[in-house]
PDB file of N, CA and C in Angstrom:
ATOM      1  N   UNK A   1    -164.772 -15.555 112.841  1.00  0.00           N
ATOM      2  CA  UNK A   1    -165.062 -14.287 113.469  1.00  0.00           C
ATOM      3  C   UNK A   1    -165.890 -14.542 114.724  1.00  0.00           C
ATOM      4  N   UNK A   2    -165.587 -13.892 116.058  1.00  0.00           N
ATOM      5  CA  UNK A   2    -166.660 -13.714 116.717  1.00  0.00           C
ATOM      6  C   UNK A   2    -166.756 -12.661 117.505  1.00  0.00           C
ATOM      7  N   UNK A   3    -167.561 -12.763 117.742  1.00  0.00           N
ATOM      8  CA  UNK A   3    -168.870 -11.636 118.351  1.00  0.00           C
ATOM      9  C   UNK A   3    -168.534 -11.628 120.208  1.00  0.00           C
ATOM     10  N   UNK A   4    -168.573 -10.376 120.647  1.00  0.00           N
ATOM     11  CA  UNK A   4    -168.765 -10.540 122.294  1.00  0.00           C
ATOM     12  C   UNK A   4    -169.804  -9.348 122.474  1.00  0.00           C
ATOM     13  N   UNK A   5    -170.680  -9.360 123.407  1.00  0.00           N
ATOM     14  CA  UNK A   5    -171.479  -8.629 124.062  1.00  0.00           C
ATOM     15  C   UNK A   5    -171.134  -7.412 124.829  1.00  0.00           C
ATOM     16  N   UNK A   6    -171.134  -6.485 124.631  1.00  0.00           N
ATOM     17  CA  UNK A   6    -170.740  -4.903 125.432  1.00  0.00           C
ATOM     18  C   UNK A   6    -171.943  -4.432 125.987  1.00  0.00           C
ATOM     19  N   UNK A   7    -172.188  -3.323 126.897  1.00  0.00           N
ATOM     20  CA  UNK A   7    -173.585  -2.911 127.108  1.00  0.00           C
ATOM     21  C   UNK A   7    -174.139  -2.029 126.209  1.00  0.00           C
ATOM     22  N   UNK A   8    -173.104  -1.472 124.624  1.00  0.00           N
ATOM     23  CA  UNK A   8    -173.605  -1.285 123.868  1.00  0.00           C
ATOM     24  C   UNK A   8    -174.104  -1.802 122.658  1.00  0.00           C
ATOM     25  N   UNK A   9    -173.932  -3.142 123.265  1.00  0.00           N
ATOM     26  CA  UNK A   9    -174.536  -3.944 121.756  1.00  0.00           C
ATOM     27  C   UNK A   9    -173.345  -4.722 121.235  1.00  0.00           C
ATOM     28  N   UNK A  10    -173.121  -5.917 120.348  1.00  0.00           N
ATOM     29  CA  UNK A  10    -172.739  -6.693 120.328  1.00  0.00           C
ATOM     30  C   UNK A  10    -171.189  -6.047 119.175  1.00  0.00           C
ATOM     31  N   UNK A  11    -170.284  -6.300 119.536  1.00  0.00           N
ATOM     32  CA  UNK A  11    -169.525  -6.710 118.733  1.00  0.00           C
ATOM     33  C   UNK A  11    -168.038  -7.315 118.213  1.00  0.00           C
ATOM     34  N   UNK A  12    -167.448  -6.937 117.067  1.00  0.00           N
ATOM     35  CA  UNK A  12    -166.261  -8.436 116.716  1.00  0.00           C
ATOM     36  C   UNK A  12    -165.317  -8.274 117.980  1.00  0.00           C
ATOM     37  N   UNK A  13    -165.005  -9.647 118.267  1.00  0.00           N
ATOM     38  CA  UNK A  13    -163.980  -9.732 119.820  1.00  0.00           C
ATOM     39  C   UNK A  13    -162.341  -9.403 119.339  1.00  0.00           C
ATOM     40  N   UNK A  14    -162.226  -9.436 118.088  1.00  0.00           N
ATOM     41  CA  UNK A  14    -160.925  -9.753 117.726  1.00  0.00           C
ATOM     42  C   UNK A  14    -160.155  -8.183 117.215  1.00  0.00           C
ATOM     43  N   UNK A  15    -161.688  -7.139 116.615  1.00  0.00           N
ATOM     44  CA  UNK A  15    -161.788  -5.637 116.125  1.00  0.00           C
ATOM     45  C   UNK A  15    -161.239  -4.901 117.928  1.00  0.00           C
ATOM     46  N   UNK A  16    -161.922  -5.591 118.640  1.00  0.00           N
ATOM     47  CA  UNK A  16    -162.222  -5.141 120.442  1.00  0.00           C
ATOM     48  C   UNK A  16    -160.529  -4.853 120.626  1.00  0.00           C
ATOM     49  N   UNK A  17    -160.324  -6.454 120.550  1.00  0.00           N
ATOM     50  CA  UNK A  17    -158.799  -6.711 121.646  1.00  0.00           C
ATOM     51  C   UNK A  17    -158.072  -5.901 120.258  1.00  0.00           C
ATOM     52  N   UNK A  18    -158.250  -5.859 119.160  1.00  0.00           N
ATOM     53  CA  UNK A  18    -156.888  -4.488 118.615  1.00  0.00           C
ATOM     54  C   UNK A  18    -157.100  -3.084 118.781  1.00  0.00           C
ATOM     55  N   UNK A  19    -158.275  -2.648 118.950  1.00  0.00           N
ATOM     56  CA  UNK A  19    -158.471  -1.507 119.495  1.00  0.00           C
ATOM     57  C   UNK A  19    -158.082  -0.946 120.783  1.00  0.00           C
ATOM     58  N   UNK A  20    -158.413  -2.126 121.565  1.00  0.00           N
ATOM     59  CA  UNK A  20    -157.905  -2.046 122.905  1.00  0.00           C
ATOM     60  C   UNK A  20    -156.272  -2.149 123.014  1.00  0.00           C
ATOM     61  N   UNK A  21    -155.548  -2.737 122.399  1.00  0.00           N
ATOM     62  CA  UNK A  21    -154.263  -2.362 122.062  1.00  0.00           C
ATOM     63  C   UNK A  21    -153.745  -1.166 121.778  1.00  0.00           C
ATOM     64  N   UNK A  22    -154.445  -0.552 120.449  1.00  0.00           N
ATOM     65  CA  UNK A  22    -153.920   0.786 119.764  1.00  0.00           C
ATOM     66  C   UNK A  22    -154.850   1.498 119.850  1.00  0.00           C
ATOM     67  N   UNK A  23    -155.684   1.573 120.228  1.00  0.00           N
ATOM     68  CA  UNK A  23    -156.798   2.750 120.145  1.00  0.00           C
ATOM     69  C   UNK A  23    -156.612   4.047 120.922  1.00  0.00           C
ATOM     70  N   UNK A  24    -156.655   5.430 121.046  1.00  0.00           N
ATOM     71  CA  UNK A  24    -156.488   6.224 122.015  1.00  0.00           C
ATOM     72  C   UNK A  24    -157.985   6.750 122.066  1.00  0.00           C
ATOM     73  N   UNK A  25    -158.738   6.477 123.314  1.00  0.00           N
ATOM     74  CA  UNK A  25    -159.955   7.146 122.682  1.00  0.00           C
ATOM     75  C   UNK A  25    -159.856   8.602 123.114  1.00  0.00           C
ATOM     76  N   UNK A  26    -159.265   9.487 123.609  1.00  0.00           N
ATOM     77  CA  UNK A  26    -159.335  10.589 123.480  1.00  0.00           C
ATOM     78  C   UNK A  26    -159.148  11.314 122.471  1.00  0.00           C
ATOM     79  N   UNK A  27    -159.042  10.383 121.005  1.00  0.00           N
ATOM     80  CA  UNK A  27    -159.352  10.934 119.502  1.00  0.00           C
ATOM     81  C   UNK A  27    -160.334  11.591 119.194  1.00  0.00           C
ATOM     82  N   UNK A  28    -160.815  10.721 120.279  1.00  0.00           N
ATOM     83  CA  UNK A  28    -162.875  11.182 120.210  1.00  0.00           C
ATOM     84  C   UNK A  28    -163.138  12.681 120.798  1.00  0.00           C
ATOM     85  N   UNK A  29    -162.159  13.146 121.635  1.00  0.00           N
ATOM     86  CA  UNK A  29    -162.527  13.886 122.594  1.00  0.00           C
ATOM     87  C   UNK A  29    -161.789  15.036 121.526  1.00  0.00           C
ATOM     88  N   UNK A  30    -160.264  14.879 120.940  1.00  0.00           N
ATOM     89  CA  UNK A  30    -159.649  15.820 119.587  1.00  0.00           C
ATOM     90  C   UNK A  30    -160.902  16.223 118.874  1.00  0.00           C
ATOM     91  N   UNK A  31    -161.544  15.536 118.387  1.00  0.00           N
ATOM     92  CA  UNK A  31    -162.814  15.636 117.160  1.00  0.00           C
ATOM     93  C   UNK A  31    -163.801  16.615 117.684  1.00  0.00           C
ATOM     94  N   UNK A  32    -164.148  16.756 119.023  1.00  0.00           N
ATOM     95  CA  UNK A  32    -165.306  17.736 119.967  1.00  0.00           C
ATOM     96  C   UNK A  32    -164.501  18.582 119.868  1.00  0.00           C
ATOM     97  N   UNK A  33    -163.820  18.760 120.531  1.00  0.00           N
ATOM     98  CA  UNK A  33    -162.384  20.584 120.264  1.00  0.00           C
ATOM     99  C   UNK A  33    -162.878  20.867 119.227  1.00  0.00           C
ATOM    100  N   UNK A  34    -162.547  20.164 117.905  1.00  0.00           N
ATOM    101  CA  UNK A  34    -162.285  20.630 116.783  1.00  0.00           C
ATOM    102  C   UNK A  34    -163.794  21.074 116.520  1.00  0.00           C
ATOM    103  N   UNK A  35    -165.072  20.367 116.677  1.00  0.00           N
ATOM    104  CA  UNK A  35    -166.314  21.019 116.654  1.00  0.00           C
ATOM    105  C   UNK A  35    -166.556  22.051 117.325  1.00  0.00           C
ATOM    106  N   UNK A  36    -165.788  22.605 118.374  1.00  0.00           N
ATOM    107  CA  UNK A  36    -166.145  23.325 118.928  1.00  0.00           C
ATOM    108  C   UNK A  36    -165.155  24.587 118.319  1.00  0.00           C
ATOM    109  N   UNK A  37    -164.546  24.297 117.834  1.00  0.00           N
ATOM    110  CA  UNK A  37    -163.360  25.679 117.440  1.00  0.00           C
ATOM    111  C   UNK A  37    -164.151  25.622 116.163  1.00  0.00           C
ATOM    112  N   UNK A  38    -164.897  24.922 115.317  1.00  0.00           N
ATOM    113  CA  UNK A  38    -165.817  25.315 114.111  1.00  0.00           C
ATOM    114  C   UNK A  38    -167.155  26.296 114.461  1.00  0.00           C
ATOM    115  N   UNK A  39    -168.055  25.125 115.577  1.00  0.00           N
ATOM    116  CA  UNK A  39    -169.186  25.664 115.798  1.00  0.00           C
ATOM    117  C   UNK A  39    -169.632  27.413 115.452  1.00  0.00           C
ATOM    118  N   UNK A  40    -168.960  27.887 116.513  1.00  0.00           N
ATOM    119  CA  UNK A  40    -169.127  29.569 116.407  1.00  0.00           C
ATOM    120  C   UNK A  40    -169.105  30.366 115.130  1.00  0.00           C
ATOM    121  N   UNK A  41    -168.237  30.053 114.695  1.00  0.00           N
ATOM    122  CA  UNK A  41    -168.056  30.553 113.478  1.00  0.00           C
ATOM    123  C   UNK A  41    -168.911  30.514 112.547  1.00  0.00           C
ATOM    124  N   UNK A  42    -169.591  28.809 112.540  1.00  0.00           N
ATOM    125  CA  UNK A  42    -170.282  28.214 111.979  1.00  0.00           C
ATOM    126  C   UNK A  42    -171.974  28.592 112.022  1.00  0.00           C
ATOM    127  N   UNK A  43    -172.297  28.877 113.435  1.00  0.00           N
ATOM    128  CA  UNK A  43    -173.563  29.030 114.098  1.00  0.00           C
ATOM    129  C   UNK A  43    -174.205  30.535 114.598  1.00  0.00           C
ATOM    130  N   UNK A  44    -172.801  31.183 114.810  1.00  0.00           N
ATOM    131  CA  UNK A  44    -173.282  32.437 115.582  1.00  0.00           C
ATOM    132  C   UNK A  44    -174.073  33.620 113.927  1.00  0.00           C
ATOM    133  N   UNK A  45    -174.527  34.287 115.028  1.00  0.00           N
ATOM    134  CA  UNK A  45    -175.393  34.866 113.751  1.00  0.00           C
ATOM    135  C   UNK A  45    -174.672  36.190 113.084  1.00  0.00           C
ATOM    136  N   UNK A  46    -173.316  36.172 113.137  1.00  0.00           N
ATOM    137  CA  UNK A  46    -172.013  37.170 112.016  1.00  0.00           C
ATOM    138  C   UNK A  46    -171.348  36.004 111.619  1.00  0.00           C
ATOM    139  N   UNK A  47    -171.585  34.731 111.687  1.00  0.00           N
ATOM    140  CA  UNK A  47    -170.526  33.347 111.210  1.00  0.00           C
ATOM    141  C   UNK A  47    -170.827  33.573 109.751  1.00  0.00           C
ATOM    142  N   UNK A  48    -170.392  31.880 109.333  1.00  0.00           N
ATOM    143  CA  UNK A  48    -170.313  31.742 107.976  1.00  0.00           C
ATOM    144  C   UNK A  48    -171.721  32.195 107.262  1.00  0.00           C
ATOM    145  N   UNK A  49    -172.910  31.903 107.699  1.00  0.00           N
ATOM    146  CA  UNK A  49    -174.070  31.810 107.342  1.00  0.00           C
ATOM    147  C   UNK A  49    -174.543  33.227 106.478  1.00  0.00           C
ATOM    148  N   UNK A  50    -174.425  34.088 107.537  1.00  0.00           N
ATOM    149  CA  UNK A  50    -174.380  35.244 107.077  1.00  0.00           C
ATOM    150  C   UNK A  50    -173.487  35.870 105.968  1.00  0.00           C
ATOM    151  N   UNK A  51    -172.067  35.638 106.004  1.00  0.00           N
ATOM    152  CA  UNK A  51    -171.176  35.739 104.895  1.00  0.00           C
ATOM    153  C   UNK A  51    -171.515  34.966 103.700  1.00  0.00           C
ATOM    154  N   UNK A  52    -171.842  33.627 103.762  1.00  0.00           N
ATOM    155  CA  UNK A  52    -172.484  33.629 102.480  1.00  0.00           C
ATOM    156  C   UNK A  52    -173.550  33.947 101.533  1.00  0.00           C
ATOM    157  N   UNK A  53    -174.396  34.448 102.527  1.00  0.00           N
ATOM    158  CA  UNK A  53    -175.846  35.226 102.392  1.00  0.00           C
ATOM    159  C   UNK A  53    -174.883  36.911 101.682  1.00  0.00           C
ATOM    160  N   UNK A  54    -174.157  37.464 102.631  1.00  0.00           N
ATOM    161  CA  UNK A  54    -173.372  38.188 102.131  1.00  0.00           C
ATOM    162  C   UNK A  54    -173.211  38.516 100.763  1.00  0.00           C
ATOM    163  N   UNK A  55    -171.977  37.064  99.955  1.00  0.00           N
ATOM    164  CA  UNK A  55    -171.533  36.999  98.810  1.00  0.00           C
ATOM    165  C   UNK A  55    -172.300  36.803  98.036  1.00  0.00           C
ATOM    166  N   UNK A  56    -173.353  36.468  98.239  1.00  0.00           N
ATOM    167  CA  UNK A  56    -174.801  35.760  97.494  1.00  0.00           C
ATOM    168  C   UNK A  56    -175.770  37.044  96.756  1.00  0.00           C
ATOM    169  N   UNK A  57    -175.520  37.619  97.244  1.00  0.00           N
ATOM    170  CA  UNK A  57    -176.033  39.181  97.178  1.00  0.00           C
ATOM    171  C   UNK A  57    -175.164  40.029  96.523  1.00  0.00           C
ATOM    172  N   UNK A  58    -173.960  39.803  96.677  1.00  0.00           N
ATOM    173  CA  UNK A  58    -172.665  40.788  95.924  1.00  0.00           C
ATOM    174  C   UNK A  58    -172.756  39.858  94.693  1.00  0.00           C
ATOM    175  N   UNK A  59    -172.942  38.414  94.383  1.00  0.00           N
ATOM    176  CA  UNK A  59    -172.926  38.103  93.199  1.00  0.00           C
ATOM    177  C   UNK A  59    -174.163  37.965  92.507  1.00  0.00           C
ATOM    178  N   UNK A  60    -175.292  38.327  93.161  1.00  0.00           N
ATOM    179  CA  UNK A  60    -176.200  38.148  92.340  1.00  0.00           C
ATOM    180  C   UNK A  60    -176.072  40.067  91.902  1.00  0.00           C
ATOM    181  N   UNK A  61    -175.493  40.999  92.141  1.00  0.00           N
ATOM    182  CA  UNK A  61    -175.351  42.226  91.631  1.00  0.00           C
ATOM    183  C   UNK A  61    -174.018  42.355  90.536  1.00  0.00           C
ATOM    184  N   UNK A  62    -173.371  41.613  90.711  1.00  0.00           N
ATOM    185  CA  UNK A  62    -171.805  41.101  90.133  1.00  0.00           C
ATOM    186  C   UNK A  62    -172.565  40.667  88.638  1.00  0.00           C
ATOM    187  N   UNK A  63    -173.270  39.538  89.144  1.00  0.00           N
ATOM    188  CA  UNK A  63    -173.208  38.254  87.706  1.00  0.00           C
ATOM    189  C   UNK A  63    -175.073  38.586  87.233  1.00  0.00           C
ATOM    190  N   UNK A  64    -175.678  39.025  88.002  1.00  0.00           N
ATOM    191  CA  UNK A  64    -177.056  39.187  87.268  1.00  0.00           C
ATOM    192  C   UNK A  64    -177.400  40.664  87.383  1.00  0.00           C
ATOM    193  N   UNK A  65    -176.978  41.305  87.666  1.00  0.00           N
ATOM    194  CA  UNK A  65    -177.143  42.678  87.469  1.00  0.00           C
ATOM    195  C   UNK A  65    -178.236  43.010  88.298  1.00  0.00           C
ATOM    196  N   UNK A  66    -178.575  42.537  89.041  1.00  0.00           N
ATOM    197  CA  UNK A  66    -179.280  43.001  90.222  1.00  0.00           C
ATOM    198  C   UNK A  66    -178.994  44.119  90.857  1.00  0.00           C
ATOM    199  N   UNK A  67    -179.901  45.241  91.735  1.00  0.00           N
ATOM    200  CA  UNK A  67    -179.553  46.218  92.457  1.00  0.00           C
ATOM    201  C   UNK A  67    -179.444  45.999  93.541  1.00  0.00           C
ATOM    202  N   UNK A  68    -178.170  46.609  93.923  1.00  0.00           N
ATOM    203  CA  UNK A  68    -177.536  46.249  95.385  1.00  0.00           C
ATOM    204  C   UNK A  68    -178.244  45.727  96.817  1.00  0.00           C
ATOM    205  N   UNK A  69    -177.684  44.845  97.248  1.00  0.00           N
ATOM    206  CA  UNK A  69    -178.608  43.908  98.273  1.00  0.00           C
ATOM    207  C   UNK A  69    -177.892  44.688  99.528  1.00  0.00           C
ATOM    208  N   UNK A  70    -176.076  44.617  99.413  1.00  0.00           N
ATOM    209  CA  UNK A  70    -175.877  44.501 100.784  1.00  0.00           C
ATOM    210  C   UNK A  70    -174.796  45.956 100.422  1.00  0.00           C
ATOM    211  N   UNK A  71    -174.198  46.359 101.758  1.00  0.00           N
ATOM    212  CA  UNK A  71    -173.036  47.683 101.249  1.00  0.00           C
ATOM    213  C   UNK A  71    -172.043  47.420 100.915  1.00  0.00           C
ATOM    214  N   UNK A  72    -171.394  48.001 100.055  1.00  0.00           N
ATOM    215  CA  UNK A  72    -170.260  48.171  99.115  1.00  0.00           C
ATOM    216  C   UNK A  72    -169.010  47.991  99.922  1.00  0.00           C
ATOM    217  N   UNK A  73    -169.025  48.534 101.333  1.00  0.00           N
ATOM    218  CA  UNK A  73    -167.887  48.737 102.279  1.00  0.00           C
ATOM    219  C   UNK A  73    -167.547  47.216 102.759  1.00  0.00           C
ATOM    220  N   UNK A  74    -166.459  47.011 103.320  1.00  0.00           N
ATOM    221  CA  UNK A  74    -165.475  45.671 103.590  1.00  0.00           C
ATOM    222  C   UNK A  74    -164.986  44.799 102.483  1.00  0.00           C
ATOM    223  N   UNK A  75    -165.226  43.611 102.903  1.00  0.00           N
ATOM    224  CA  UNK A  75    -164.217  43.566 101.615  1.00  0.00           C
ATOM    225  C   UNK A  75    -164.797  43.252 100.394  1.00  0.00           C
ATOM    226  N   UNK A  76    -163.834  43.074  98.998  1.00  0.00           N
ATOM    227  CA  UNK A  76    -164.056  43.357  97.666  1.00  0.00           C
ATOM    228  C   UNK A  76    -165.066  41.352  97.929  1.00  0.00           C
ATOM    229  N   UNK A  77    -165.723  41.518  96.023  1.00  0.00           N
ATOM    230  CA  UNK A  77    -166.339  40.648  95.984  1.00  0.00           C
ATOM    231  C   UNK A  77    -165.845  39.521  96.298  1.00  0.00           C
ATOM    232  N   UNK A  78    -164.231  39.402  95.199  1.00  0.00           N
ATOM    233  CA  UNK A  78    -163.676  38.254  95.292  1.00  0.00           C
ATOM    234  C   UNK A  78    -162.766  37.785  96.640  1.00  0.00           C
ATOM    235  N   UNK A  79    -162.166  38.891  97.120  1.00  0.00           N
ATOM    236  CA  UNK A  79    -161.979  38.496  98.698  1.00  0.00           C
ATOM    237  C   UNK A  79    -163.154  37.709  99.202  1.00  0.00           C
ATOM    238  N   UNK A  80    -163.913  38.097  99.338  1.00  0.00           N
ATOM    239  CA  UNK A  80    -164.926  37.925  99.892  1.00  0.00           C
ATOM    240  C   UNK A  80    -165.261  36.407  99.834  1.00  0.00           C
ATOM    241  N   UNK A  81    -165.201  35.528  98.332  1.00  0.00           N
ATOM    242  CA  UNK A  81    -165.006  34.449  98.260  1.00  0.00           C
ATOM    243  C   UNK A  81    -164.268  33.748  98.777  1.00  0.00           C
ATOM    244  N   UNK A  82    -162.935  34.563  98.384  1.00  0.00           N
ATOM    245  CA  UNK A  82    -162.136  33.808  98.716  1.00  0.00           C
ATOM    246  C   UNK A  82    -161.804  33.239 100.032  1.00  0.00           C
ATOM    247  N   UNK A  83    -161.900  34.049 100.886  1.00  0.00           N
ATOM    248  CA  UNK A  83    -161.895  34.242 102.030  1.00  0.00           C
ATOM    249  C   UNK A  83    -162.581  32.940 102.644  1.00  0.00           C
ATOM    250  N   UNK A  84    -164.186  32.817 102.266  1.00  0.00           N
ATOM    251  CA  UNK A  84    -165.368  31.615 102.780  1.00  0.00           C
ATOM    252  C   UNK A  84    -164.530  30.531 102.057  1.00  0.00           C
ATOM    253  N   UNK A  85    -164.244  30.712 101.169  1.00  0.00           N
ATOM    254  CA  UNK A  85    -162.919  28.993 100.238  1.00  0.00           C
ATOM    255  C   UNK A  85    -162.242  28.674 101.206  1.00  0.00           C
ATOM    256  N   UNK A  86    -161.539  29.309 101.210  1.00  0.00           N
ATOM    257  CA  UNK A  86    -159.811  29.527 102.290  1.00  0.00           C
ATOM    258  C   UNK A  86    -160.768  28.679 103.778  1.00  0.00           C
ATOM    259  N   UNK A  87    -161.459  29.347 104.057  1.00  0.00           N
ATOM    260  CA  UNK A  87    -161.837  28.688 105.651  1.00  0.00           C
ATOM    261  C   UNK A  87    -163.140  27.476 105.523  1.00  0.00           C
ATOM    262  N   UNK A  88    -163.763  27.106 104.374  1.00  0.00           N
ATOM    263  CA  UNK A  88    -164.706  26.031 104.210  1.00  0.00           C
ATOM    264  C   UNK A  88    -163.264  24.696 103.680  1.00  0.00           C
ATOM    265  N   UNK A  89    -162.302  24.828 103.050  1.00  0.00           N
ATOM    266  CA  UNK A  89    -161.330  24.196 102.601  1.00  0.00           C
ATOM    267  C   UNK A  89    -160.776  23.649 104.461  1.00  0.00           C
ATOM    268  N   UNK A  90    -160.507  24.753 104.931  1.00  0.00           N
ATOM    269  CA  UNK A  90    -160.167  24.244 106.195  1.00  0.00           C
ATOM    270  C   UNK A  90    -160.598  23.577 107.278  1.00  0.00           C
ATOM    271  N   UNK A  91    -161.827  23.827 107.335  1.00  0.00           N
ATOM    272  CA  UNK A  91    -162.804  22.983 107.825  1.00  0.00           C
ATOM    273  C   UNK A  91    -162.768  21.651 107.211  1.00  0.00           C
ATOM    274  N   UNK A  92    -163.088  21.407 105.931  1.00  0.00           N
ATOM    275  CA  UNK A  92    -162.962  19.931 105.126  1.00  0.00           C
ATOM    276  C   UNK A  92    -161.604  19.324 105.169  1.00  0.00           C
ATOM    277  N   UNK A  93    -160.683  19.800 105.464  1.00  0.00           N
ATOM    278  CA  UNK A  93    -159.417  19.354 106.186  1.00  0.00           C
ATOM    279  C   UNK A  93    -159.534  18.947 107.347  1.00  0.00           C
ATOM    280  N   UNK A  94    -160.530  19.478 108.382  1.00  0.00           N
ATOM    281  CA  UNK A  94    -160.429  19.178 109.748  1.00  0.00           C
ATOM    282  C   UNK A  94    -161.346  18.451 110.111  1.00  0.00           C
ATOM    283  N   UNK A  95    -162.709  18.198 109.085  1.00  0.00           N
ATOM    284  CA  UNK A  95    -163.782  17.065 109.129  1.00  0.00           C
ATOM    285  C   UNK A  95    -162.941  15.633 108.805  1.00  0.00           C
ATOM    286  N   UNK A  96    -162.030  15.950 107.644  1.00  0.00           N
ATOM    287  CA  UNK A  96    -161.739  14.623 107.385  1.00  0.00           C
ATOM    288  C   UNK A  96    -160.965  13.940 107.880  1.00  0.00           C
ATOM    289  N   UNK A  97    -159.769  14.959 109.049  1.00  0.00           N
ATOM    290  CA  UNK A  97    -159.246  14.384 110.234  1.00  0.00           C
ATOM    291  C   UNK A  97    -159.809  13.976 111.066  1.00  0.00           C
ATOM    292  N   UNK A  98    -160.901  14.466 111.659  1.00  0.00           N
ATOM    293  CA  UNK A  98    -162.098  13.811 112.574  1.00  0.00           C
ATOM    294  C   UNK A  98    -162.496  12.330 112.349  1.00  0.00           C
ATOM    295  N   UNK A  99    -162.849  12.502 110.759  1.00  0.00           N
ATOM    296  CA  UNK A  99    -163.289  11.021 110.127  1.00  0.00           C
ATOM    297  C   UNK A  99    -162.266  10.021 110.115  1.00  0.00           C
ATOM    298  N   UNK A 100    -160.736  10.534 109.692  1.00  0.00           N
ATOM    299  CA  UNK A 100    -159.773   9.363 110.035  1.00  0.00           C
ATOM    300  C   UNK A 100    -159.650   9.065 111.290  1.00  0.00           C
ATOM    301  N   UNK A 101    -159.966   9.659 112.414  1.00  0.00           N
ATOM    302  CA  UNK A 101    -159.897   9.230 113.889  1.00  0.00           C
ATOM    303  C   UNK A 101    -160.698   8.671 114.180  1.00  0.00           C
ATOM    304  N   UNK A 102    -162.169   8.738 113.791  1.00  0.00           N
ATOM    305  CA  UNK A 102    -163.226   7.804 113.909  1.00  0.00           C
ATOM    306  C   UNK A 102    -162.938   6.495 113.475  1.00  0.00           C
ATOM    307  N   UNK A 103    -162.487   6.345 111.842  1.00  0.00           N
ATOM    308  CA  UNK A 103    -162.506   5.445 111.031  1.00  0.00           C
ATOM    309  C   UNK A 103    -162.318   3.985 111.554  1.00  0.00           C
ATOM    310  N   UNK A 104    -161.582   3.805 112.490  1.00  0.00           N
ATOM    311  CA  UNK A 104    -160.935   2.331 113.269  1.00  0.00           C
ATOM    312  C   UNK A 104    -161.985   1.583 114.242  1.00  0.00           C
ATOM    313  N   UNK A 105    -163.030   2.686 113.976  1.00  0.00           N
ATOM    314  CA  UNK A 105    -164.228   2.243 115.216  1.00  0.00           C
ATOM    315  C   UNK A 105    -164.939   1.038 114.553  1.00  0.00           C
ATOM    316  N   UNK A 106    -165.146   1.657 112.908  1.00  0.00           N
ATOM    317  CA  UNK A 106    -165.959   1.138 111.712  1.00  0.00           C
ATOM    318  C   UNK A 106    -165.669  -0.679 112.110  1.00  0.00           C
ATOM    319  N   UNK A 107    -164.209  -1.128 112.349  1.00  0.00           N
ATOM    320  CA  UNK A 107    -163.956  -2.576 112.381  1.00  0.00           C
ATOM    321  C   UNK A 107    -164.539  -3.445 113.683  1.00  0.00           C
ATOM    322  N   UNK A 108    -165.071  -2.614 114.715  1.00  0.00           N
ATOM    323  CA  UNK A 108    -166.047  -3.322 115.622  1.00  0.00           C
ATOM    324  C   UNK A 108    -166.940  -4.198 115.281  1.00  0.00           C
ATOM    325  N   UNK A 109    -168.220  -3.388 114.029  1.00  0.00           N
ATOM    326  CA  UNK A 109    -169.025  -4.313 113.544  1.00  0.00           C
ATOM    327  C   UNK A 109    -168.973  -5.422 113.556  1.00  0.00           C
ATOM    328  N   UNK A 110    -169.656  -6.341 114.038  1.00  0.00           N
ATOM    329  CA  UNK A 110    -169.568  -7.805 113.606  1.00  0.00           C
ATOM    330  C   UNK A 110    -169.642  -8.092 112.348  1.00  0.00           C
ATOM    331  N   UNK A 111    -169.318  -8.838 112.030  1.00  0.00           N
ATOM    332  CA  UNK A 111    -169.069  -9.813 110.392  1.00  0.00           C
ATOM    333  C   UNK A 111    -168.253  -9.247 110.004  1.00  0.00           C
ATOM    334  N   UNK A 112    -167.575  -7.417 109.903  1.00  0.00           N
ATOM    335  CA  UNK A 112    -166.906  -6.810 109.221  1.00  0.00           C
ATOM    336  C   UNK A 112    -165.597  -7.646 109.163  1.00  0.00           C
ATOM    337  N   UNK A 113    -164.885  -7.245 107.619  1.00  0.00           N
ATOM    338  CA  UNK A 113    -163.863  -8.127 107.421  1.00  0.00           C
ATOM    339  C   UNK A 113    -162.521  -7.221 107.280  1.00  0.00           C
ATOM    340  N   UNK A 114    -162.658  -5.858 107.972  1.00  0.00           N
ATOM    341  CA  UNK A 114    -161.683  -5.428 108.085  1.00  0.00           C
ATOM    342  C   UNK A 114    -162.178  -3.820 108.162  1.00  0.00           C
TER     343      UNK A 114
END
């Protein structure tokens, strides 16, 4: 195995020249889109955050008999789940495409054996 010097720090020459073959790095740049078509949803203050704060409240009146946190109007409880499933499922579909596009970087490391 060896090692070559980059200005980011050292690594395998042999991981380099196949990357540099097959690599597209604008994979990297797919993966930011895709953070960015999450973010909002994710961050803004009607995103996910709030919806689960939402359901959190419809089930603690659902399953512990608590008095009502949030209003009755939009949608039913289990929509309501379902709904945050349906689009947290999709997201973990689209993290783990991110991660397989990353994944080929992992063989740079030096010593790594594959």
């Amino acid at each position: 195995m060896s090692e070559t010097q980059t200005p980011y720090g050292k690594v395998d020459a042999e991981a380099l020249q196949a990357l540099r073959d097959r690599f597209d790095t604008t994979a990297i740049l797919r993966v930011v889109d895709q953070l960015d078509a999450i973010r909002p949803r994710c961050c803004d203050p009607a995103g996910l955050r709030d919806d689960l704060l939402r359901l959190h409240g419809m089930a603690h009146t659902v399953i512990n008999g608590a008095a009502l946190s949030c209003s009755t109007s939009g949608p039913t409880f289990v929509d309501q789940a379902e709904a945050l499933i349906e689009e947290l499922d999709d997201w973990i579909l689209q993290l783990k495409h991110a991660v397989q596009a990353l994944r080929p970087l992992e063989a740079l490391r030096p010593g790594d054996d594959g």
